[in-house]
Protein backbone atom coordinates (compact mmCIF):
# COMPACT_ATOMS: atom_id res chain seq x y z
CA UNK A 1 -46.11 36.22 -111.20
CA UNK A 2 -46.97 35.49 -107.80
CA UNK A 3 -44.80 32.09 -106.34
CA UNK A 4 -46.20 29.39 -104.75
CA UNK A 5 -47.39 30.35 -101.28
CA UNK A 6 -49.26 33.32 -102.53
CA UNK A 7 -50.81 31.69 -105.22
CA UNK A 8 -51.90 28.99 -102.61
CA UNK A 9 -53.20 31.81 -100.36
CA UNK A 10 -55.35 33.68 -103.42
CA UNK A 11 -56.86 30.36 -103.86
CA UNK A 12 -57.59 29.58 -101.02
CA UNK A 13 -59.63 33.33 -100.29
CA UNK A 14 -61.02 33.70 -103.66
CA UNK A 15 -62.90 29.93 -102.65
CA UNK A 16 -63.48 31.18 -99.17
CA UNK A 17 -64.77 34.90 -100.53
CA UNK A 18 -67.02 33.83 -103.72
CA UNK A 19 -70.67 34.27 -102.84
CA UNK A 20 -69.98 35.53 -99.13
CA UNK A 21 -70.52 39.01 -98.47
CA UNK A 22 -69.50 39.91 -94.97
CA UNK A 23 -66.68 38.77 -92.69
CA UNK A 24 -68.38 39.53 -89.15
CA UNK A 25 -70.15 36.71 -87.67
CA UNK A 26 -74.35 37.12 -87.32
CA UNK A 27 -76.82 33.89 -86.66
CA UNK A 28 -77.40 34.34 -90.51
CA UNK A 29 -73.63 33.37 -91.15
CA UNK A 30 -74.30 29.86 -89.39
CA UNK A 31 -76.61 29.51 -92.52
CA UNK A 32 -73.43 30.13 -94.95
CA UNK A 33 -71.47 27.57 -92.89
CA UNK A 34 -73.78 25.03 -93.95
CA UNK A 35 -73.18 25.67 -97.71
CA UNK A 36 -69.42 26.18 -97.40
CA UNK A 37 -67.80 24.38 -94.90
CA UNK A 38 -64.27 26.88 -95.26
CA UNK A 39 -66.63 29.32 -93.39
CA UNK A 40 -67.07 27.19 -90.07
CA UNK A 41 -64.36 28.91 -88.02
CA UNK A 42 -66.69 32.02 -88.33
CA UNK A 43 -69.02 30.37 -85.52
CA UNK A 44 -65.88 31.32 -83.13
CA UNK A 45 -66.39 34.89 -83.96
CA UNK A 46 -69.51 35.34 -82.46
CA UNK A 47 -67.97 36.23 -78.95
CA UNK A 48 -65.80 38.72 -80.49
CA UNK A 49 -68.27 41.60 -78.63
CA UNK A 50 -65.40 42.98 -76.81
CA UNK A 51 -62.37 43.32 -78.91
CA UNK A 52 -64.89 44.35 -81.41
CA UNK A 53 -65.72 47.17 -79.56
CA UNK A 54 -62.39 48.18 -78.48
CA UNK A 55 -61.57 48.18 -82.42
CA UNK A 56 -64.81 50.35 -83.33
CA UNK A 57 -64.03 52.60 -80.62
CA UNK A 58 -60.44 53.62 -81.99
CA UNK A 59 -61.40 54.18 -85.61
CA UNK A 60 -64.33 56.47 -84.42
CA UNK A 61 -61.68 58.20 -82.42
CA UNK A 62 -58.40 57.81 -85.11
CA UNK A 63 -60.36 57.58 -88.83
CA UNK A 64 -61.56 60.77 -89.10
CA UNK A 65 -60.64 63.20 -91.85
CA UNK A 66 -57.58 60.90 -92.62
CA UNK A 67 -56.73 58.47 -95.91
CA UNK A 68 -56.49 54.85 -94.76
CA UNK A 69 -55.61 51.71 -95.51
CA UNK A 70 -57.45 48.48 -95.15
CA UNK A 71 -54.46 46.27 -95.72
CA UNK A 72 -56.00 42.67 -97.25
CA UNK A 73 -59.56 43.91 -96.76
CA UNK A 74 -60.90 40.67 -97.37
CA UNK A 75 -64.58 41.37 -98.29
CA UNK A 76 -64.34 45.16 -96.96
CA UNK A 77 -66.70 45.01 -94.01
CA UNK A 78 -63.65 47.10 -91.70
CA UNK A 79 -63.32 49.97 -94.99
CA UNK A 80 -66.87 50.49 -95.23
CA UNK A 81 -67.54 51.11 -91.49
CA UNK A 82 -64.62 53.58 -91.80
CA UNK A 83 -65.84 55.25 -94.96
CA UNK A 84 -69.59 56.00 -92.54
CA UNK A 85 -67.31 57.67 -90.36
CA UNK A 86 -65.97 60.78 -92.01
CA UNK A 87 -63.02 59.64 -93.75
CA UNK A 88 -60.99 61.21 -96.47
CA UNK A 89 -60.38 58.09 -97.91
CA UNK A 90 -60.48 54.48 -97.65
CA UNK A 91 -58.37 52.66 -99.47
CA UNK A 92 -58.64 48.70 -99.42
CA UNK A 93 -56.15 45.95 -100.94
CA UNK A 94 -56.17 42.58 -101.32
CA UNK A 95 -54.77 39.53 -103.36
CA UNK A 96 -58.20 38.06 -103.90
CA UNK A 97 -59.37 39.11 -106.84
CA UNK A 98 -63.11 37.99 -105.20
CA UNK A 99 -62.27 40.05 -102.42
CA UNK A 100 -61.71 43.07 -104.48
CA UNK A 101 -65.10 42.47 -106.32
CA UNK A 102 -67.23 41.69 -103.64
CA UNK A 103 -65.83 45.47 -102.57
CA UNK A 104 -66.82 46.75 -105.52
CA UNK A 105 -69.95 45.43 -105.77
CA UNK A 106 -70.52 46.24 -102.46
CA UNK A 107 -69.10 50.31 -102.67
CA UNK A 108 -70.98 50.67 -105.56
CA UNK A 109 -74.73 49.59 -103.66
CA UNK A 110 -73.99 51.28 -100.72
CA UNK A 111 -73.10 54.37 -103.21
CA UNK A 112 -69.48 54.89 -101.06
CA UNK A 113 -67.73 54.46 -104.43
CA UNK A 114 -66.92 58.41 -103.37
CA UNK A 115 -65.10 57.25 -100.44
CA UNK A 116 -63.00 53.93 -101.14
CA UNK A 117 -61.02 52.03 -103.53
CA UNK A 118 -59.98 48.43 -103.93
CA UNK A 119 -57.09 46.90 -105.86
CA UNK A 120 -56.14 43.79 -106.23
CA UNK A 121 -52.57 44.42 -104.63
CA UNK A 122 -49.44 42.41 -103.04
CA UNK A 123 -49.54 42.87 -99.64
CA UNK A 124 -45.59 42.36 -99.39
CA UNK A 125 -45.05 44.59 -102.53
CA UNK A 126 -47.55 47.66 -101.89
CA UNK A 127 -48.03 49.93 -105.18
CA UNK A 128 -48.44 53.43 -102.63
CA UNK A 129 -45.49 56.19 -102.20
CA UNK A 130 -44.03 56.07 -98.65
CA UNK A 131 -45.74 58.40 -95.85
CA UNK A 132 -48.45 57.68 -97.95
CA UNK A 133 -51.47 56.54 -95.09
CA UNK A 134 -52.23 58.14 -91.93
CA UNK A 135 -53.80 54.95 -90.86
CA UNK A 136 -53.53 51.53 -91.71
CA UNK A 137 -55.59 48.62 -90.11
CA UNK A 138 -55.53 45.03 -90.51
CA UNK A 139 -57.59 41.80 -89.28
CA UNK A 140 -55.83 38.68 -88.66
CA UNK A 141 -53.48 39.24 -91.91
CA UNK A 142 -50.24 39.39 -90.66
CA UNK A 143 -49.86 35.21 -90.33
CA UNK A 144 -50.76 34.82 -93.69
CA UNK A 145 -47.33 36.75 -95.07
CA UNK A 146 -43.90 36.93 -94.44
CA UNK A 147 -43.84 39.15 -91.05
CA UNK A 148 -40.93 40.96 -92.12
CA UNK A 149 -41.91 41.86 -95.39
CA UNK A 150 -45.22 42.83 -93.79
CA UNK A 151 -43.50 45.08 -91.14
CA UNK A 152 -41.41 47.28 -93.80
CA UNK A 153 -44.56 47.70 -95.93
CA UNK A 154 -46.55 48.92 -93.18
CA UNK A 155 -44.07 51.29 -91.90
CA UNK A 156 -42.96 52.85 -95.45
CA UNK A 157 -46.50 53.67 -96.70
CA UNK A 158 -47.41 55.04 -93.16
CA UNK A 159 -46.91 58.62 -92.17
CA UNK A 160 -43.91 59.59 -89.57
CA UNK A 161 -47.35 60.96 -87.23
CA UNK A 162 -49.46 57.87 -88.79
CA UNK A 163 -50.80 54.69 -86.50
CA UNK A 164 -51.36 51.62 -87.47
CA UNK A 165 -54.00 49.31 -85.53
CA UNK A 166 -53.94 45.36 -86.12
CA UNK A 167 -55.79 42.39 -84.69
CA UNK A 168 -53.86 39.16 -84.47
CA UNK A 169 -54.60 35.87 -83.23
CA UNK A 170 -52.19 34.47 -81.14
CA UNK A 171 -50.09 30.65 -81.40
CA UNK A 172 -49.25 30.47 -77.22
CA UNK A 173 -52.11 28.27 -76.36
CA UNK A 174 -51.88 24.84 -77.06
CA UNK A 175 -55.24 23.74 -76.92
CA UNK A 176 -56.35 26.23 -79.69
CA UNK A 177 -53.32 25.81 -81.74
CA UNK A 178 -53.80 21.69 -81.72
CA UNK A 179 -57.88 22.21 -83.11
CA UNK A 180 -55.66 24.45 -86.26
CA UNK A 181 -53.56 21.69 -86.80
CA UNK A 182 -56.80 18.80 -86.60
CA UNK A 183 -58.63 21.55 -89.62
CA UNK A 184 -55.79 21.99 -92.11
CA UNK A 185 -58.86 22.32 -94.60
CA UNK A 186 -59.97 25.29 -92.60
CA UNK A 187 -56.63 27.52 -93.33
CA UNK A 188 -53.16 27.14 -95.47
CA UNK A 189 -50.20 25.22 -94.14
CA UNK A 190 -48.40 29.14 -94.20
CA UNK A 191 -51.18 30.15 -91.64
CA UNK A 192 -50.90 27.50 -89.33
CA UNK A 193 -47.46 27.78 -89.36
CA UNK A 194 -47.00 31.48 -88.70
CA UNK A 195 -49.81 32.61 -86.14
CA UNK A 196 -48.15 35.41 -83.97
CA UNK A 197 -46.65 34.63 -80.68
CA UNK A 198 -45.29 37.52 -78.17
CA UNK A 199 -41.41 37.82 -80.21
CA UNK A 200 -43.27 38.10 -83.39
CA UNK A 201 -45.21 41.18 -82.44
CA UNK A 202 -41.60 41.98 -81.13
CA UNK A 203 -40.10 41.68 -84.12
CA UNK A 204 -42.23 45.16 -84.95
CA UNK A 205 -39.60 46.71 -83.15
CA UNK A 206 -37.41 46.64 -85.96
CA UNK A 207 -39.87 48.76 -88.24
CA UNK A 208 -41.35 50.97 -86.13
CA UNK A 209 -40.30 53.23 -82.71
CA UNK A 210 -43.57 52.15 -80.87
CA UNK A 211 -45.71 49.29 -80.14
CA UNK A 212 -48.67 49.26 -77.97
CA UNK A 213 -51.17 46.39 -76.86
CA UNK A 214 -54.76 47.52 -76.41
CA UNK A 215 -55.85 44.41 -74.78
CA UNK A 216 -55.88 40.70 -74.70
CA UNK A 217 -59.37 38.80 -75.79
CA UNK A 218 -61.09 35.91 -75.66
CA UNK A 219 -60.64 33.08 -73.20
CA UNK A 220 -62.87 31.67 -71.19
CA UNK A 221 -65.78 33.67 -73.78
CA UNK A 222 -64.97 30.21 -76.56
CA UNK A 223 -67.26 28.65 -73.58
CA UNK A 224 -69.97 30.45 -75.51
CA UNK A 225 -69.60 29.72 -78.79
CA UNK A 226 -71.70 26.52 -78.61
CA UNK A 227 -74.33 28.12 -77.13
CA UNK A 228 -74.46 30.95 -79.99
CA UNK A 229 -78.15 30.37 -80.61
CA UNK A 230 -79.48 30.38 -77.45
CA UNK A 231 -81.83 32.76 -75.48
CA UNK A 232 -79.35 33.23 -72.95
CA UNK A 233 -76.28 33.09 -75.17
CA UNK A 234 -75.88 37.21 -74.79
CA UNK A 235 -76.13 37.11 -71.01
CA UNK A 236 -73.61 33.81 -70.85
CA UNK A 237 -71.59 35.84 -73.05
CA UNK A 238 -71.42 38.98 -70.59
CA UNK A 239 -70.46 36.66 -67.66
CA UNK A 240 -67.51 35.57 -69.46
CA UNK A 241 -66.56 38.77 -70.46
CA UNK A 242 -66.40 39.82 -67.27
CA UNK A 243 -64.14 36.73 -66.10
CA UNK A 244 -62.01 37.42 -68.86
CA UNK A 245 -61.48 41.18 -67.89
CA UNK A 246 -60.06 39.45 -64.63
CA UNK A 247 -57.85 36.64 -65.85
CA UNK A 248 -56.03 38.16 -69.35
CA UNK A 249 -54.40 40.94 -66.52
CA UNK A 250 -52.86 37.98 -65.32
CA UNK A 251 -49.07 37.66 -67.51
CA UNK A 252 -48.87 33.81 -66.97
CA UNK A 253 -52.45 34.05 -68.86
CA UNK A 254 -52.80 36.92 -70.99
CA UNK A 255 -50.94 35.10 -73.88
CA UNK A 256 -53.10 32.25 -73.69
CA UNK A 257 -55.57 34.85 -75.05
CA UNK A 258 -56.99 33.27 -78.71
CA UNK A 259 -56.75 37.46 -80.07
CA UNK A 260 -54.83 40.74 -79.40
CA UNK A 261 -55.00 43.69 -80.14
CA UNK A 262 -52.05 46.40 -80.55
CA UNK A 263 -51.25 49.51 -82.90
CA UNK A 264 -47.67 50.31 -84.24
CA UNK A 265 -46.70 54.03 -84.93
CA UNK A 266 -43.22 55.98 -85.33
CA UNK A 267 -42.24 54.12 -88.52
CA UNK A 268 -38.48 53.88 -89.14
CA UNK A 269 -37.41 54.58 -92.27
């Protein structure tokens, strides 16, 4: 029986998840928003371009031939890029029972059923034999459980030679962190709560022998989110981009950043 804070959490997603399909922003999402209002944070995603790309790159480059995890898939849209891309195996959890449907739904039209699996699955508990995964990913999951709990998970299911890749928004910058605490609605008191700052990503330390950050995203680019359906919103978008390339080298800035981006490998068992 699942206690209070993860019950509160699978509520939360299986409201969030029923009837939505995708979890990547696209003008037709702003549509969505209209209809359910839990989905308006998902306008701040459309200047995710970059760290996108940095993320796309790595599976292309990391995926291939191997059995991985999409730990808390959400609605799959990670698994399924990963199953297109030579894979062994994809195997997605999540504690949305929604989630897990809209996977299978969505496996079973795109006729990957072959190539993945869903379960509905503890995050903090995980069902798999250790050294199990040669790669794990995850999307903005770790502030949703108990870190620690997380951590050990991660690094008993993956491989001694495995990598795991994760994408975490960060709790430094006070001007994003005070719009999460004006939209409680938006999120769950846990989430707010626990967004990752720099000794949190630390704390991997304890789990696994290496920890490396890809890059830092998204500053000055939440300019553009307003201007998301304009004509020029792509090349606005690029000239941000490029002043963000310049200012997240800086290390009084960098963990201002709203995302990073960092893999973990050399578990410690």
């Amino acid at each position: 029986m699942l206690d209070a804070r993860k019950q509160k959490e699978k509520e939360f997603h299986d409201i969030l998840r029923d009837g939505a399909f995708g979890q990547r922003w696209s003008p037709q999402l702003d549509k969505l928003i209209e209809e359910n209002p839990l989905w308006a944070n998902m306008k701040y995603y459309c200047v995710e371009r970059k760290s996108r790309q940095l993320i796309l790159d790595w599976f292309y480059g990391n995926c291939q031939g191997k059995r991985v995890l999409d730990y808390c898939c959400g609605n799959g849209d990670d698994s399924f890029i990963i199953a297109r891309n030579g894979v062994f195996e994809v195997i997605g959890i999540d504690l949305s029972e929604i989630s897990i449907k809209n996977c299978k739904d969505r496996a079973r039209s795109e006729r990957l059923e072959n190539k993945t699996a869903f379960y509905v699955m503890d995050a903090e508990d995980l069902s798999f034999d250790g050294n199990y995964f040669d790669v794990i990913t995850e999307y903005g999951v770790l502030h949703h459980l108990d870190l620690k709990k997380a951590y050990s998970e991660l690094a008993r299911v993956l491989r001694a030679d495995g990598k795991c890749i994760c994408t975490e928004t960060l709790g430094h910058n006070p001007i994003i962190h005070y719009y999460r605490k004006k939209t409680p609605h938006l999120r769950t008191q846990w989430e707010v709560e626990h967004i990752l700052r720099k000794n949190d990503i630390k704390t991997a330390g304890e789990y696994f022998g290496r920890i490396n950050i890809l890059g830092f995203f998204h500053l000055a680019t939440l300019v553009a989110v307003p201007f998301r359906g304009s004509p020029m919103f792509e090349f606005f978008l690029g000239i941000l981009e490029a002043v963000d390339s310049l200012i997240l080298k800086l290390p009084f800035l960098k963990w201002q950043a709203w995302q990073v981006v960092f893999t973990l490998s050399e578990p410690k068992i």
